[in-house]
Protein backbone atom coordinates (compact mmCIF):
# COMPACT_ATOMS: atom_id res chain seq x y z
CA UNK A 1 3.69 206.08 31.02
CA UNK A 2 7.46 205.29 30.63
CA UNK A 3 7.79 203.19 33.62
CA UNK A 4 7.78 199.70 34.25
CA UNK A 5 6.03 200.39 37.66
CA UNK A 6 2.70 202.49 36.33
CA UNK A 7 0.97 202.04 39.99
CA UNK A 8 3.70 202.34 41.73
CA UNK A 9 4.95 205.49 39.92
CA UNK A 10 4.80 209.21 41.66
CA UNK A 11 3.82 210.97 38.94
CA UNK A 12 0.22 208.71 38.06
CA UNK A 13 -1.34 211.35 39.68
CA UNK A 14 -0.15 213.95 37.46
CA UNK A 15 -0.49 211.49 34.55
CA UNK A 16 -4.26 211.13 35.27
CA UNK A 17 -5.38 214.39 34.77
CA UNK A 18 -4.08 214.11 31.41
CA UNK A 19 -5.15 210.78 30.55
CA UNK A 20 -8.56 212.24 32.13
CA UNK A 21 -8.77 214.64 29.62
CA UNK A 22 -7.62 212.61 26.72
CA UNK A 23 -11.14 209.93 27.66
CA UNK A 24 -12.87 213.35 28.10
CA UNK A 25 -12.00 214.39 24.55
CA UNK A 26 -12.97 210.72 23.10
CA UNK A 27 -16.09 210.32 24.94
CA UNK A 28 -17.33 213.94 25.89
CA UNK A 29 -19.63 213.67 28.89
CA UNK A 30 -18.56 209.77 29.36
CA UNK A 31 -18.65 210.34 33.11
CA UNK A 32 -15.42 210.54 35.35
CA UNK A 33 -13.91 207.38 34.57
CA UNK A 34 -10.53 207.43 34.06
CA UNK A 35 -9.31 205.43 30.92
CA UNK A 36 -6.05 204.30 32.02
CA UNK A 37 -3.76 203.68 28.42
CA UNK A 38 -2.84 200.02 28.74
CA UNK A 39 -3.24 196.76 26.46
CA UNK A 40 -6.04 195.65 29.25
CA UNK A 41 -8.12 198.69 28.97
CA UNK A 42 -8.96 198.91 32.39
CA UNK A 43 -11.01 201.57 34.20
CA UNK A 44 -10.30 202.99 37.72
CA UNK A 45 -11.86 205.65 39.06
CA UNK A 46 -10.21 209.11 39.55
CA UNK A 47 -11.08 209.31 43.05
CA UNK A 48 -9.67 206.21 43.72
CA UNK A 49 -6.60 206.56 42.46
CA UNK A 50 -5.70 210.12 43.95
CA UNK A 51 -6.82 208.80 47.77
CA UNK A 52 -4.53 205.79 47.17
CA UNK A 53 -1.89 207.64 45.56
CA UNK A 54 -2.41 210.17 49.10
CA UNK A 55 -1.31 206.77 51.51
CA UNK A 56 1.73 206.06 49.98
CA UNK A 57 4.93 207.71 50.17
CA UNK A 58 7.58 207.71 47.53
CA UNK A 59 11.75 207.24 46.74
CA UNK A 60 13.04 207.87 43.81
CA UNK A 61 9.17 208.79 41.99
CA UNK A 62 8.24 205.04 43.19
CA UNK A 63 6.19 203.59 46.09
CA UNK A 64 8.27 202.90 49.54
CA UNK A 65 5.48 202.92 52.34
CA UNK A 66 2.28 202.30 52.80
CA UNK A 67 -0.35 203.86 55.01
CA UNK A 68 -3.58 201.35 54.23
CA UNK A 69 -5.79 203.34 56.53
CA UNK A 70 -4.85 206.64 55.42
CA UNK A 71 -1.73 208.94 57.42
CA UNK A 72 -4.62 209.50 60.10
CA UNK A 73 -3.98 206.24 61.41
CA UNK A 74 -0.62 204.60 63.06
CA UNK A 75 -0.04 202.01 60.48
CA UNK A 76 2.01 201.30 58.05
CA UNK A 77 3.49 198.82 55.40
CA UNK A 78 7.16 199.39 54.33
CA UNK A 79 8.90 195.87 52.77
CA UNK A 80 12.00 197.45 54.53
CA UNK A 81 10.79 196.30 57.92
CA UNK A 82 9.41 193.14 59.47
CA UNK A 83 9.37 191.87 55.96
CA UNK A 84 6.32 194.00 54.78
CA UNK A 85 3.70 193.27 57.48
CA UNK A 86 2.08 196.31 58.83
CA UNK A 87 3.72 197.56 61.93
CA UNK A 88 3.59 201.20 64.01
CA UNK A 89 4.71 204.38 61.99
CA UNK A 90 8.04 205.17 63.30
CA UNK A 91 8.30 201.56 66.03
CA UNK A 92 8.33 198.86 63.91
CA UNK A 93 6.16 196.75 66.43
CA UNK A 94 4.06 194.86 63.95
CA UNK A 95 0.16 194.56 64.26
CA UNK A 96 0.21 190.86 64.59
CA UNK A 97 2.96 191.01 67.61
CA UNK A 98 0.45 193.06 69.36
CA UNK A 99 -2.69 190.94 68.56
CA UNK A 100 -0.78 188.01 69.91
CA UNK A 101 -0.40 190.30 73.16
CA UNK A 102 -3.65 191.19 73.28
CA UNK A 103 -5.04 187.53 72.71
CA UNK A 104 -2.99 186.51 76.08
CA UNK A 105 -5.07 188.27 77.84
CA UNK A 106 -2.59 191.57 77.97
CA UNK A 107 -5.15 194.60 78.42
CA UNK A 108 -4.99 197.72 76.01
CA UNK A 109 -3.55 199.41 78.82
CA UNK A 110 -0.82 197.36 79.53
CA UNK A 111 0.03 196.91 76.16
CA UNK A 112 0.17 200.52 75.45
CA UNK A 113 2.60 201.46 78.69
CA UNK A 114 4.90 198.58 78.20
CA UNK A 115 5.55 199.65 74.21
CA UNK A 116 4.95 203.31 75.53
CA UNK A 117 1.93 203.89 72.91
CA UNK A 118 -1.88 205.79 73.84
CA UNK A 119 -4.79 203.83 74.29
CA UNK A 120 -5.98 204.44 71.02
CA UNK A 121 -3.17 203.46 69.01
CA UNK A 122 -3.19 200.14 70.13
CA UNK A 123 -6.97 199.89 69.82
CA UNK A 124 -6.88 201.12 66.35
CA UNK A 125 -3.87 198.52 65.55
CA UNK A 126 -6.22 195.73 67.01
CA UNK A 127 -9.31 197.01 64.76
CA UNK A 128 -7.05 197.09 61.73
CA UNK A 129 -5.52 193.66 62.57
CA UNK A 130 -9.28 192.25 63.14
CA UNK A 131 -10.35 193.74 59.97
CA UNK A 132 -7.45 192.12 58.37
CA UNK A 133 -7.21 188.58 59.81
CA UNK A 134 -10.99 188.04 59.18
């Protein structure tokens, strides 16, 4: 693919179709794997990649951020702030800061007025930090 970053790189997306076409033209009606051209020969999924590829954002054609739940939800993972953990999109709080909150005995409510967030954002970032710690 001409880059020393292939998962990381903007255009994979692109890239896929055509690599999708090349399996397709090897192994006609092979299915919708997607044959990705490397020394490991290993298979991904299409769909996969394209709704990964959708939670990132990119600098420069190569992965900066992060969203692991998908843009829908408030979280995000950029190595430029508190070192890479997941934190708020656009506050830099981090998950774990406000798990640590909540496990005090801070309500959802408080939580959210004192780092002026909804409700729901700060019960999503609990979910997600849950989901992740466990």
């Amino acid at each position: 693919m001409g880059t020393d970053h292939p998962f990381a790189f903007a255009r994979l997306a692109a890239l896929g179709g055509h690599v999708l076409a090349e399996f397709e033209k090897e192994s006609p009606g092979g299915g919708s794997l997607l044959a990705l051209e490397h020394p490991s020969e290993q298979w991904t999924l299409p769909g996969l990649v394209i709704e990964t590829l959708s939670a990132l954002d990119f600098e420069a054609e190569l992965a900066s951020r992060w969203f692991p739940l998908g843009r829908g939800y408030p979280i995000v993972i950029d190595p430029r702030f508190a070192a890479g953990m997941p934190t708020i999109v656009e506050r830099r709080v981090t998950v774990e800061t406000i798990r640590k909150r909540f496990k005090t005995g801070m309500s959802i409510e408080f939580i959210a007025h004192d780092l002026r967030l909804d409700n729901q954002t700060v019960e999503d970032v609990l979910r997600y930090g849950d989901r992740v710690a466990a």
